[in-house]
Protein backbone atom coordinates (compact mmCIF):
# COMPACT_ATOMS: atom_id res chain seq x y z
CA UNK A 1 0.00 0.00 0.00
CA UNK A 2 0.98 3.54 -0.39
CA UNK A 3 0.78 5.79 2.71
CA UNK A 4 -1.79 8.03 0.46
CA UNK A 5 -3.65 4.44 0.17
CA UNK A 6 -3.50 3.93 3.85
CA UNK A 7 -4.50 7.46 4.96
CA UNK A 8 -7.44 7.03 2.78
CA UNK A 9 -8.73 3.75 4.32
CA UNK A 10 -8.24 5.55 8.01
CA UNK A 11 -5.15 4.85 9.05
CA UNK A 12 -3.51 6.44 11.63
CA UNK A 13 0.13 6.03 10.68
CA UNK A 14 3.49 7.23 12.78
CA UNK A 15 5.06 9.97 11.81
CA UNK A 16 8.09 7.60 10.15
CA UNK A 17 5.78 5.92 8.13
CA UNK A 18 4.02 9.06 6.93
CA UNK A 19 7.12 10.17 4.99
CA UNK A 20 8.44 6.47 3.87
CA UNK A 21 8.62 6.10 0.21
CA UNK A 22 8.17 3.42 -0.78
CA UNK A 23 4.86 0.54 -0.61
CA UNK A 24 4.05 -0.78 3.03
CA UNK A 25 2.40 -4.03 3.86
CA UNK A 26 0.13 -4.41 7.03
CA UNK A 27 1.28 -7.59 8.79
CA UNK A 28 -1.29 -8.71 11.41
CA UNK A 29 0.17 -10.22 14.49
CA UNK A 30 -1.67 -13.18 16.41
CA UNK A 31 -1.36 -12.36 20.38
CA UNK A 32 -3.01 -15.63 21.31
CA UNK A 33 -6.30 -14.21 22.68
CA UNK A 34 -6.00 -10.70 22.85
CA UNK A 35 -6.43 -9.04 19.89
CA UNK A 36 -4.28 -9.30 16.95
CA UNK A 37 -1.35 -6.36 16.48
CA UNK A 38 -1.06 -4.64 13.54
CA UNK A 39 2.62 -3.49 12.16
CA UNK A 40 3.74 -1.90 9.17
CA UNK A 41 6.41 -3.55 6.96
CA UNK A 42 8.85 -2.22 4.60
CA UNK A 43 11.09 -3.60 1.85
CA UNK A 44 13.44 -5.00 4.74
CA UNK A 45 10.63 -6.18 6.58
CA UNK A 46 9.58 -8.50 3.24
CA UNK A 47 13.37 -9.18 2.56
CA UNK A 48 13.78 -10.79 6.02
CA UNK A 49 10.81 -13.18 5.26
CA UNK A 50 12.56 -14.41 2.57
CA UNK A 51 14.52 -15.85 4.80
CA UNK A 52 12.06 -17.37 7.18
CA UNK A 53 8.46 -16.23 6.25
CA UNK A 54 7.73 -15.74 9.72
CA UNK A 55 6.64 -12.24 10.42
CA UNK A 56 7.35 -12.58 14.17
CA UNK A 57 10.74 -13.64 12.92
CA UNK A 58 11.15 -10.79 10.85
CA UNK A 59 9.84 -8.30 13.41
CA UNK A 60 12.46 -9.61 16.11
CA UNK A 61 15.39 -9.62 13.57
CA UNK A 62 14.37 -6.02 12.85
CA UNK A 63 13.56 -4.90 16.27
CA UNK A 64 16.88 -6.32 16.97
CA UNK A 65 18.55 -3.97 14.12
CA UNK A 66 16.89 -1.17 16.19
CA UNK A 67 18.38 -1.72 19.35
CA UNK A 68 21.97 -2.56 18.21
CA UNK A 69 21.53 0.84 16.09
CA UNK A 70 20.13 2.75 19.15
CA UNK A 71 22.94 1.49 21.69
CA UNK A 72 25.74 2.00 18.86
CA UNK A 73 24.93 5.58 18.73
CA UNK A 74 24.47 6.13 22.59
CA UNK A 75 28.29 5.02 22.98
CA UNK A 76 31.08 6.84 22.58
């Protein structure tokens, strides 16, 4: 989907994904029986599922990205 796609349907999207350029997928997220999580995935998001076509997978290894980014900057 296109964020112009997305903002038509009702989306509320973050404030990242409002100026990403490129198509996002919605991935729904089973939570057992709560109710499902919805995340937005990118071009890395479907490149790590072609790995492993989990998409919990591929939210951890990217999550996981995210914190290894977050601490590199933070130290010195």
């Amino acid at each position: 989907f296109t964020v112009a796609e997305l903002l038509k349907a009702g989306a509320a999207l973050p404030e990242s994904a409002n100026v990403h350029p490129g198509p996002l997928a919605v991935v729904q997220l089973h939570n057992g029986g709560d109710a499902p999580t919805l995340v937005l995935g990118t071009q890395n998001f479907w490149t790590v599922t072609r790995y492993n076509w989990s998409a919990y997978y591929a939210l951890a290894v990217i999550e996981l990205g995210e914190a290894v980014k977050a601490q590199r900057l933070q130290t010195p």
